[in-house]
C-alpha atoms as a PDB file:
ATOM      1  CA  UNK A   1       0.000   0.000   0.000  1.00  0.00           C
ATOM      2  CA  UNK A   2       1.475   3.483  -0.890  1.00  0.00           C
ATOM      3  CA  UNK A   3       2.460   5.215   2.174  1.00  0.00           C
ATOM      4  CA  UNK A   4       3.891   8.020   0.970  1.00  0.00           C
ATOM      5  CA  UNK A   5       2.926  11.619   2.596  1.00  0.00           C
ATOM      6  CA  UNK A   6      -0.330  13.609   1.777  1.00  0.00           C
ATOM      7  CA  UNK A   7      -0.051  17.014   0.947  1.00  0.00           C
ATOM      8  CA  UNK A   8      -2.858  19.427   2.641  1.00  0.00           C
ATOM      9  CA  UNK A   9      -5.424  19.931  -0.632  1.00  0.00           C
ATOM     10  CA  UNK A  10      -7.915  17.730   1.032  1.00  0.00           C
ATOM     11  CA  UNK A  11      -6.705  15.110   3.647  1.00  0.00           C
ATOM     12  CA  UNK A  12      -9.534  13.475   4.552  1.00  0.00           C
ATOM     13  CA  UNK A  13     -10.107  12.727   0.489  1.00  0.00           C
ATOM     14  CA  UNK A  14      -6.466  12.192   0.323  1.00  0.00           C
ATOM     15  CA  UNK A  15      -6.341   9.257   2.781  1.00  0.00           C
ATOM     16  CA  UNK A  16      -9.364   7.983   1.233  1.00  0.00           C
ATOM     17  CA  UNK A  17      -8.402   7.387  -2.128  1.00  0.00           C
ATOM     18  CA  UNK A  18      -5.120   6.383  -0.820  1.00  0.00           C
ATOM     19  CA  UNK A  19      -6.955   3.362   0.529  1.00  0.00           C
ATOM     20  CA  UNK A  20      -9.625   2.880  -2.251  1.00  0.00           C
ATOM     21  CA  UNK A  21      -6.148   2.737  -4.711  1.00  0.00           C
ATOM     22  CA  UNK A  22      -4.979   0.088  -2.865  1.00  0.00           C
ATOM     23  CA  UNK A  23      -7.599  -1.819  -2.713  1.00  0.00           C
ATOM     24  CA  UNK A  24      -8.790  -1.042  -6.933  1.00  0.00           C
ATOM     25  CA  UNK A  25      -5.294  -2.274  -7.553  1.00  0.00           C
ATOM     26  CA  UNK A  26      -5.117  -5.533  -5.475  1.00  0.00           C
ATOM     27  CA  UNK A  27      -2.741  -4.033  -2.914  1.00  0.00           C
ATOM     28  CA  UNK A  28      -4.524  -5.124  -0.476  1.00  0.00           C
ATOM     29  CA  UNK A  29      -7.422  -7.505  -0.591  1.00  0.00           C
ATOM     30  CA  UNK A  30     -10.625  -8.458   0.567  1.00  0.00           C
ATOM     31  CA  UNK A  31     -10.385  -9.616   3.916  1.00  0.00           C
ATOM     32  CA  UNK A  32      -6.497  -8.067   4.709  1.00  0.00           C
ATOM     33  CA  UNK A  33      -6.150  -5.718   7.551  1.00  0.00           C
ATOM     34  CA  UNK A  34      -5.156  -2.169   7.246  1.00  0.00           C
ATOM     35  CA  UNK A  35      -2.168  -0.600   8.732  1.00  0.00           C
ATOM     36  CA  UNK A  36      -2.778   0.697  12.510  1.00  0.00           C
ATOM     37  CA  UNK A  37      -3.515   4.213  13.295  1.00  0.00           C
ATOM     38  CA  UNK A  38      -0.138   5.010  13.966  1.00  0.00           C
ATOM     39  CA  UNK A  39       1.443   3.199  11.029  1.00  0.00           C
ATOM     40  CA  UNK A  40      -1.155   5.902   8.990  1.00  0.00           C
ATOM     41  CA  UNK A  41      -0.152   8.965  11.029  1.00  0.00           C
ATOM     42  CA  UNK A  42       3.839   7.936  10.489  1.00  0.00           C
ATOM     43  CA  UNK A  43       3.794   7.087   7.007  1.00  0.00           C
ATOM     44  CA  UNK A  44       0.759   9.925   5.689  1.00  0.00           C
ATOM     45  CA  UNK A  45       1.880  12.718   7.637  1.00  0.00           C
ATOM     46  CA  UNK A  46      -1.497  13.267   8.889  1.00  0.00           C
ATOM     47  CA  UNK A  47      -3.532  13.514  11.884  1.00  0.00           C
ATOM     48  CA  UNK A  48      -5.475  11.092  13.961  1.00  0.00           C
ATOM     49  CA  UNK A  49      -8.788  12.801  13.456  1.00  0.00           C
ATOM     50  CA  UNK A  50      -8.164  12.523   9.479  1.00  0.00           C
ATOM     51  CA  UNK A  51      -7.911   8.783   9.760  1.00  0.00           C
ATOM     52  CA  UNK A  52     -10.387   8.132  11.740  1.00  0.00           C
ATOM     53  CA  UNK A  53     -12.607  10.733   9.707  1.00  0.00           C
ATOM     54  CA  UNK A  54     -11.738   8.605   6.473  1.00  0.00           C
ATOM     55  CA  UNK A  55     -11.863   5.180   8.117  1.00  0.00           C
ATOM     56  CA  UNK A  56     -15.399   6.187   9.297  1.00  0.00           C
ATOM     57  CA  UNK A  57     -16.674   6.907   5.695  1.00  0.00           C
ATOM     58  CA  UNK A  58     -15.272   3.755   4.073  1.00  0.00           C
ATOM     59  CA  UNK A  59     -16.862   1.872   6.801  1.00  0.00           C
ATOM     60  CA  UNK A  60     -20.353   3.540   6.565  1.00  0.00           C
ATOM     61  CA  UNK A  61     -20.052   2.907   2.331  1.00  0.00           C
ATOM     62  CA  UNK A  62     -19.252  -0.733   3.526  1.00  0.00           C
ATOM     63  CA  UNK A  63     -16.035  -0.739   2.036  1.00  0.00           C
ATOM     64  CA  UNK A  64     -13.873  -1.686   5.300  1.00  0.00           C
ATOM     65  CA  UNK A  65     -15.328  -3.144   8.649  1.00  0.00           C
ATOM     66  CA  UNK A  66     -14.215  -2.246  11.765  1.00  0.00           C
ATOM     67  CA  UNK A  67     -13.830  -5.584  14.309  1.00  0.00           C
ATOM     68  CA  UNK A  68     -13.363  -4.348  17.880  1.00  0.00           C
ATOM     69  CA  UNK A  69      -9.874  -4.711  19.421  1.00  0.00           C
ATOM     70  CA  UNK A  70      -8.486  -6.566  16.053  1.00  0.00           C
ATOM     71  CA  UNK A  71      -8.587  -3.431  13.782  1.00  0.00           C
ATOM     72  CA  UNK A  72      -9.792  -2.390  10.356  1.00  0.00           C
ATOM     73  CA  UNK A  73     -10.683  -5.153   7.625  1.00  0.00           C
ATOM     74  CA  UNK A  74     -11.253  -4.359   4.179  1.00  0.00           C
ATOM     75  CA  UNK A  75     -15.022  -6.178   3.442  1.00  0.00           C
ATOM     76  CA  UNK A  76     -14.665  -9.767   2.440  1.00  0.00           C
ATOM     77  CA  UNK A  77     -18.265  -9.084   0.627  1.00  0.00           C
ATOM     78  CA  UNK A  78     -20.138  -5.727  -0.941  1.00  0.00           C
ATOM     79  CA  UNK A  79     -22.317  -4.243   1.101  1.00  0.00           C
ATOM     80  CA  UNK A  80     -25.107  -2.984  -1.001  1.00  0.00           C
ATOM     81  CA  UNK A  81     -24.256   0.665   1.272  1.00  0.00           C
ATOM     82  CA  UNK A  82     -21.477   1.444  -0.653  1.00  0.00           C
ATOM     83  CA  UNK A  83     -23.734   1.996  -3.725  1.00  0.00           C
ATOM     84  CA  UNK A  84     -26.145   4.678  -1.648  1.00  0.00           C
ATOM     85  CA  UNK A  85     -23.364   7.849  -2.476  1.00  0.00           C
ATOM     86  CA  UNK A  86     -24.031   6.510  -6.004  1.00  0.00           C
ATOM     87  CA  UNK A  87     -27.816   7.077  -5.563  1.00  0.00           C
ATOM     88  CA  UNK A  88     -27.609  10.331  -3.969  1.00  0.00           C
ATOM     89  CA  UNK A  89     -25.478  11.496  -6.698  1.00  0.00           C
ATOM     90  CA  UNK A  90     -27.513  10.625  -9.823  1.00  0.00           C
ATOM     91  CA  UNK A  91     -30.859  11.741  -8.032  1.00  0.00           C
ATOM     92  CA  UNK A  92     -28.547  15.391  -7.411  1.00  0.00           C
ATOM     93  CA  UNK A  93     -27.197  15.145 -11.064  1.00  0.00           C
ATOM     94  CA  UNK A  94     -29.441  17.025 -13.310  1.00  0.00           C
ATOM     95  CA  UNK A  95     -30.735  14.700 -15.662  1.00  0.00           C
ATOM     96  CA  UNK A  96     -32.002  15.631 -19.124  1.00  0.00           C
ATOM     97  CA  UNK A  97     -34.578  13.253 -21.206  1.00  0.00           C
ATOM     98  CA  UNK A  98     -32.041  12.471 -24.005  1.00  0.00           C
ATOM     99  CA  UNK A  99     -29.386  11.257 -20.713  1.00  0.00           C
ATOM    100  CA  UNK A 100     -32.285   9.353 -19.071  1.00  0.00           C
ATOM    101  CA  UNK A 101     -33.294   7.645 -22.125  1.00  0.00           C
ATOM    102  CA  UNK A 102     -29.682   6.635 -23.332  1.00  0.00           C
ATOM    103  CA  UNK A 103     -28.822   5.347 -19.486  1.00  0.00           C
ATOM    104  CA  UNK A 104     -32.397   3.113 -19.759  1.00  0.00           C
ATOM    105  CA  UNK A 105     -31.410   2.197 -23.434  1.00  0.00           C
ATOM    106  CA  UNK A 106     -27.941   1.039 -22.686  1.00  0.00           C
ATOM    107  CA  UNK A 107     -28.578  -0.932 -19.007  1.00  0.00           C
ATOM    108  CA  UNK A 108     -31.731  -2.799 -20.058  1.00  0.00           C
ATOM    109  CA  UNK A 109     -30.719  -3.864 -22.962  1.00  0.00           C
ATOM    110  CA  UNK A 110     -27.317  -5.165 -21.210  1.00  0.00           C
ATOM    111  CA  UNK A 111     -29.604  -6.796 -18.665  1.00  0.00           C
ATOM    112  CA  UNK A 112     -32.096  -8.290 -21.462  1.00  0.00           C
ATOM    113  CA  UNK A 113     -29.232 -10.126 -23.038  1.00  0.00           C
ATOM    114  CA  UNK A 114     -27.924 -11.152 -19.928  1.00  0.00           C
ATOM    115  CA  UNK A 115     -31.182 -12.733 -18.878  1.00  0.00           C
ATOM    116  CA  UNK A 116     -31.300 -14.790 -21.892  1.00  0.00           C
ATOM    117  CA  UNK A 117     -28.661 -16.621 -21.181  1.00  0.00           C
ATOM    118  CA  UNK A 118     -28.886 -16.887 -17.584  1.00  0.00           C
ATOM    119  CA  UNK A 119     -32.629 -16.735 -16.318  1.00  0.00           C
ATOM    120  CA  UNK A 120     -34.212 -20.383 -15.354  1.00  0.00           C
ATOM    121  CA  UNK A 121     -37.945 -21.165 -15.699  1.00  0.00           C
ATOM    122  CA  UNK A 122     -38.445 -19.807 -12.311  1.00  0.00           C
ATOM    123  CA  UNK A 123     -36.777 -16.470 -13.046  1.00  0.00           C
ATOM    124  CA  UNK A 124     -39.064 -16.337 -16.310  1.00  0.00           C
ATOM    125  CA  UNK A 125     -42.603 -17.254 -14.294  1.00  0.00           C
ATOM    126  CA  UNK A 126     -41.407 -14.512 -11.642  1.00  0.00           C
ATOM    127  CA  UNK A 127     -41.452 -11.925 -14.329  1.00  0.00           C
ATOM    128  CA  UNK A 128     -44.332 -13.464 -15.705  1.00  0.00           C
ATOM    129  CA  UNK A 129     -46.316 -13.529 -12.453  1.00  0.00           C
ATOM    130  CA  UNK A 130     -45.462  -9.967 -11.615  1.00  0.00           C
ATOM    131  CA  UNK A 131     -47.027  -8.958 -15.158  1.00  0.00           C
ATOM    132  CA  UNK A 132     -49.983 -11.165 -14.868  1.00  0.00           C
ATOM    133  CA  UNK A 133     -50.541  -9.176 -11.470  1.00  0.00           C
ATOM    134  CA  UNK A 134     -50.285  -5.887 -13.400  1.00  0.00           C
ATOM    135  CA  UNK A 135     -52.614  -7.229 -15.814  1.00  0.00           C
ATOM    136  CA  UNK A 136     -55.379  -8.628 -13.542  1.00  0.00           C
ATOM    137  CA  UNK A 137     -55.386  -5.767 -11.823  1.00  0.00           C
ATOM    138  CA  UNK A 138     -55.955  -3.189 -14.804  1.00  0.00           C
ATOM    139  CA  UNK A 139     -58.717  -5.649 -15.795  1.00  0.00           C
ATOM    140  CA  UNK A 140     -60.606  -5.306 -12.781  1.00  0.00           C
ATOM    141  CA  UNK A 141     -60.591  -1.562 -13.148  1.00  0.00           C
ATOM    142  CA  UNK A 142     -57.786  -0.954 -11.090  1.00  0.00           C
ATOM    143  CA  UNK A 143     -56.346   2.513 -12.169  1.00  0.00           C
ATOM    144  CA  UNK A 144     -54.095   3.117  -8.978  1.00  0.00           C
ATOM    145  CA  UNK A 145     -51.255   4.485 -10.608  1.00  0.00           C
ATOM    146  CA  UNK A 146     -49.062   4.439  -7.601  1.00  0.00           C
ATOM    147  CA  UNK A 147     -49.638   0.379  -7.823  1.00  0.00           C
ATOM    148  CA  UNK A 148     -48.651   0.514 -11.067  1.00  0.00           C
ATOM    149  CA  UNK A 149     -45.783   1.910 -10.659  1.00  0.00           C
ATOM    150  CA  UNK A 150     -44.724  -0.641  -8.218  1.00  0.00           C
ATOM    151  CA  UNK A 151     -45.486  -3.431 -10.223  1.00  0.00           C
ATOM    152  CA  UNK A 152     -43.731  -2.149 -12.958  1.00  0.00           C
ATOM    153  CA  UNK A 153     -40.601  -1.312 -10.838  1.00  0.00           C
ATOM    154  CA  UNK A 154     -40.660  -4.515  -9.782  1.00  0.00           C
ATOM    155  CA  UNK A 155     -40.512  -6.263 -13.195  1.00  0.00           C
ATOM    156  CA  UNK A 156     -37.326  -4.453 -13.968  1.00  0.00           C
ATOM    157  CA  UNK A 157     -35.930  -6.042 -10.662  1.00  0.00           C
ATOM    158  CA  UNK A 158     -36.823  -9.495 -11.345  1.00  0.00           C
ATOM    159  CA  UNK A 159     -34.844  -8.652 -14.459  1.00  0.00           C
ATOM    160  CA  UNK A 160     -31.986  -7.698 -12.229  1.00  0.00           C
ATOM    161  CA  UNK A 161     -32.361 -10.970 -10.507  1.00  0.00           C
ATOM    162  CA  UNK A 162     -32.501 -13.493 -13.800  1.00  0.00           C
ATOM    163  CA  UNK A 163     -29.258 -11.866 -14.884  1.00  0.00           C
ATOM    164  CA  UNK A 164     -27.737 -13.732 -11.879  1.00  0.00           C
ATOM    165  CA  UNK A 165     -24.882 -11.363 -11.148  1.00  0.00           C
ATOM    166  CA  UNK A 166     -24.681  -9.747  -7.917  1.00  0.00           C
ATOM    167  CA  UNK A 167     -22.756  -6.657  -9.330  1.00  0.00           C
ATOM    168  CA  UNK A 168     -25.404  -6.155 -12.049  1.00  0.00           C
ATOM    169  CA  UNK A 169     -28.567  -6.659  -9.882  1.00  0.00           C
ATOM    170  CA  UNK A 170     -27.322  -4.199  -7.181  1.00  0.00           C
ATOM    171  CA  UNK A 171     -26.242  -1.732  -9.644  1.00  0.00           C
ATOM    172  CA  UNK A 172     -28.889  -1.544 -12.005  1.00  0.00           C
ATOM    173  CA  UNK A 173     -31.312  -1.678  -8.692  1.00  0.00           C
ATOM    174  CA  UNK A 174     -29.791   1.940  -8.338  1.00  0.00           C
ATOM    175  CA  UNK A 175     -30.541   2.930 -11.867  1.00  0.00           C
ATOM    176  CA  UNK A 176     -34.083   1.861 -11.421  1.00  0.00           C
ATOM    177  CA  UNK A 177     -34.585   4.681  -8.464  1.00  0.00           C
ATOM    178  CA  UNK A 178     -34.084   6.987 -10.680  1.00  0.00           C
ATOM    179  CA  UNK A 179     -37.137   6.441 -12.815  1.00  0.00           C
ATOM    180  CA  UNK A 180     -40.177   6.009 -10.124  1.00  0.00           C
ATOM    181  CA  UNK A 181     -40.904   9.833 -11.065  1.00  0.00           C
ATOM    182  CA  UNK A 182     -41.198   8.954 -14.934  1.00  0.00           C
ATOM    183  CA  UNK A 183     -42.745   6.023 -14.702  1.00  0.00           C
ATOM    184  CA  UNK A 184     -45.142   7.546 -12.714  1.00  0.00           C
ATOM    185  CA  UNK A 185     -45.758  10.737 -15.807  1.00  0.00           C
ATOM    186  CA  UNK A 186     -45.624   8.094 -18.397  1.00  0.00           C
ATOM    187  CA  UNK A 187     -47.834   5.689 -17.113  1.00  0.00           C
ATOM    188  CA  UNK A 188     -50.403   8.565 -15.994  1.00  0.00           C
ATOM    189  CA  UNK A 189     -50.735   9.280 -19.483  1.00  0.00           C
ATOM    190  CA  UNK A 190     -53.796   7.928 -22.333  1.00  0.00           C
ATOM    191  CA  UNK A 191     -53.712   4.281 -22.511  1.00  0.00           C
ATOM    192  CA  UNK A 192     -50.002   4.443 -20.432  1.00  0.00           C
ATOM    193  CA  UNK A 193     -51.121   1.588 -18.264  1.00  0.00           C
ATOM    194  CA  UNK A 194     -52.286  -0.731 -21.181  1.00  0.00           C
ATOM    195  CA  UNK A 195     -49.087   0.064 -23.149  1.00  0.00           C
ATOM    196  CA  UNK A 196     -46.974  -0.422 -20.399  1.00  0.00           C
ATOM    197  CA  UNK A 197     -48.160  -3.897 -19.482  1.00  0.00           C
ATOM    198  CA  UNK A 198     -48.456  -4.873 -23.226  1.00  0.00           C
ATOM    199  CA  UNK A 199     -44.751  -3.476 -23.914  1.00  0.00           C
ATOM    200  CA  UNK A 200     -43.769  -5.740 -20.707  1.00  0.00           C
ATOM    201  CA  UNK A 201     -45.470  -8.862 -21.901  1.00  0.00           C
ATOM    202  CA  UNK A 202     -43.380  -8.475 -25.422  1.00  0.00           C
ATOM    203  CA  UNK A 203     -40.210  -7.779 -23.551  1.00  0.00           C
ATOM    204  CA  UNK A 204     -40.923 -10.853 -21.696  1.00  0.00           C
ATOM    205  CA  UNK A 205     -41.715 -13.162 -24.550  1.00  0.00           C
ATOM    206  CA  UNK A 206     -38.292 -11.982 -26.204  1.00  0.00           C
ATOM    207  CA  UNK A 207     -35.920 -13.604 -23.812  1.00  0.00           C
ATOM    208  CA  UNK A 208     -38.287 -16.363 -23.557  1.00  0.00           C
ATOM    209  CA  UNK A 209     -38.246 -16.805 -27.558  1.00  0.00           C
ATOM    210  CA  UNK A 210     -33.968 -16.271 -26.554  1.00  0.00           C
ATOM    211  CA  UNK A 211     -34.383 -13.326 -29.474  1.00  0.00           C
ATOM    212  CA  UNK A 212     -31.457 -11.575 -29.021  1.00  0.00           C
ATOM    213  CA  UNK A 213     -31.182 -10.407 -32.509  1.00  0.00           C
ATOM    214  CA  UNK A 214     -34.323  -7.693 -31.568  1.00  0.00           C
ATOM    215  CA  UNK A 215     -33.263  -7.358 -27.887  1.00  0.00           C
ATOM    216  CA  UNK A 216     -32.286  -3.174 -28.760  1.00  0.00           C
ATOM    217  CA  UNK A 217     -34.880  -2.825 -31.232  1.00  0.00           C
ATOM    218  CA  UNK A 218     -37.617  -4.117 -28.159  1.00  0.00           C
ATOM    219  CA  UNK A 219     -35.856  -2.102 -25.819  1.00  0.00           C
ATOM    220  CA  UNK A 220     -35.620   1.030 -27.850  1.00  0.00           C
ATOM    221  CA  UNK A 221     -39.690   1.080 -29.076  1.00  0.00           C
ATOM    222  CA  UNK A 222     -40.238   0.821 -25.681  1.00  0.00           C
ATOM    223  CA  UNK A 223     -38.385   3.339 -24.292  1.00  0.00           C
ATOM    224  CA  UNK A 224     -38.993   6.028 -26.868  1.00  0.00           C
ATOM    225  CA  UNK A 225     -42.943   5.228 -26.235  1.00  0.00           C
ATOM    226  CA  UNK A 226     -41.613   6.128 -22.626  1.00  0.00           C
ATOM    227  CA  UNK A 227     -39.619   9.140 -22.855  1.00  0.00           C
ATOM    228  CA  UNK A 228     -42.693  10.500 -25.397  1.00  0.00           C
ATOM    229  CA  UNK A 229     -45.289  10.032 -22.824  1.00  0.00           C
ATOM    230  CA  UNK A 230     -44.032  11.803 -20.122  1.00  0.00           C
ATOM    231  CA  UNK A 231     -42.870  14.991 -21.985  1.00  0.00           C
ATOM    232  CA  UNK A 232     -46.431  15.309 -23.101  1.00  0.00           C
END
């Protein structure tokens, strides 16, 4: 692990991608222990409250763990709180339709391909039951859009899931808070709950069919019946 001194632009940021470095470059492991307090203070040039300012970050974003009177661990498994500074920052971001639209286009699509190769029969009748939900419910007059939403937030995690890749499924479960809002605009719109569910079933019957060949072409019609909606 570099242990060279940190200058004074930002020490708390300083010691903390001093560590993150390590640890993106396989200095240091998953499960290895970090050098002691002191061993920081002599090597950095910083002070105690620095350390234990960084240390105390890392640990919240479940990066490193902190086992009482043995020291500081780097995780030996994510924690899915080291993806919440990711959150807060895309909600912050500003976020135009074109950038919202190209994110949706490029993930799903990813995941969609994914799924076809990896999704068993039960990750397939878990999407389907979640759209049969959606469907039964519109039929019976249902027209809580709020429900809706949920159900069709919900379909794009089971997605997640039949990809069967941890990384994936936690990140693209970030991605999908972004778009509760939209959803919501799109789906409020003439006929958005019938198109929504009948877009879904299509997607669906896709990576059933194994399609990949119009994987894009289903996820772009989709999602430019999407973004349409809700700017109108």
């Amino acid at each position: 692990m570099n242990l060279e001194p940190i200058n004074n632009e930002s020490i708390v940021n300083g010691v903390l991608k001093r560590i993150t470095d390590s640890i993106a470059n396989g200095e240091i492991k998953p499960g290895d222990k970090l050098p002691t307090e002191v061993e920081f203070i002599e090597k950095l040039g910083v002070g105690r409250n620095s350390i234990r300012e960084a240390i105390k970050m890392l640990c919240a974003m479940g990066v490193l763990e902190v086992r009482r009177g043995n020291g500081t661990y780097v995780a030996t498994k994510v924690s899915p709180d080291i993806f919440n500074p990711l959150v807060f920052s895309l909600i912050l971001e500003p976020k135009s339709i074109d950038d919202l639209y190209e994110l949706r286009t490029m993930y799903e699509s990813m995941v969609l391909q994914l799924a076809i190769d990896k999704a068993s029969q039960e990750d397939l009748e878990a999407i389907g039951q979640v759209l049969d939900e959606a469907k039964a419910m519109y039929d019976s007059g249902i027209r809580d859009i709020d429900a809706f939403v949920k159900k069709d937030m919900a379909f794009h995690v089971e997605f997640l899931k039949a990809t069967h890749n941890p990384l994936i499924e936690r990140i693209g479960k970030t991605i999908v808070e972004l778009f509760p809002k939209y959803i919501k605009m799109s789906l409020s719109q003439k006929n958005g709950l019938n198109r929504s569910i009948s877009n879904h079933y299509k997607i669906l019957e896709v990576v059933r069919n194994k399609e990949k060949d119009k994987v894009f072409s289903i996820t772009e019609t989709s999602l430019t019946e999407w973004k349409n909606k809700w700017q109108e």
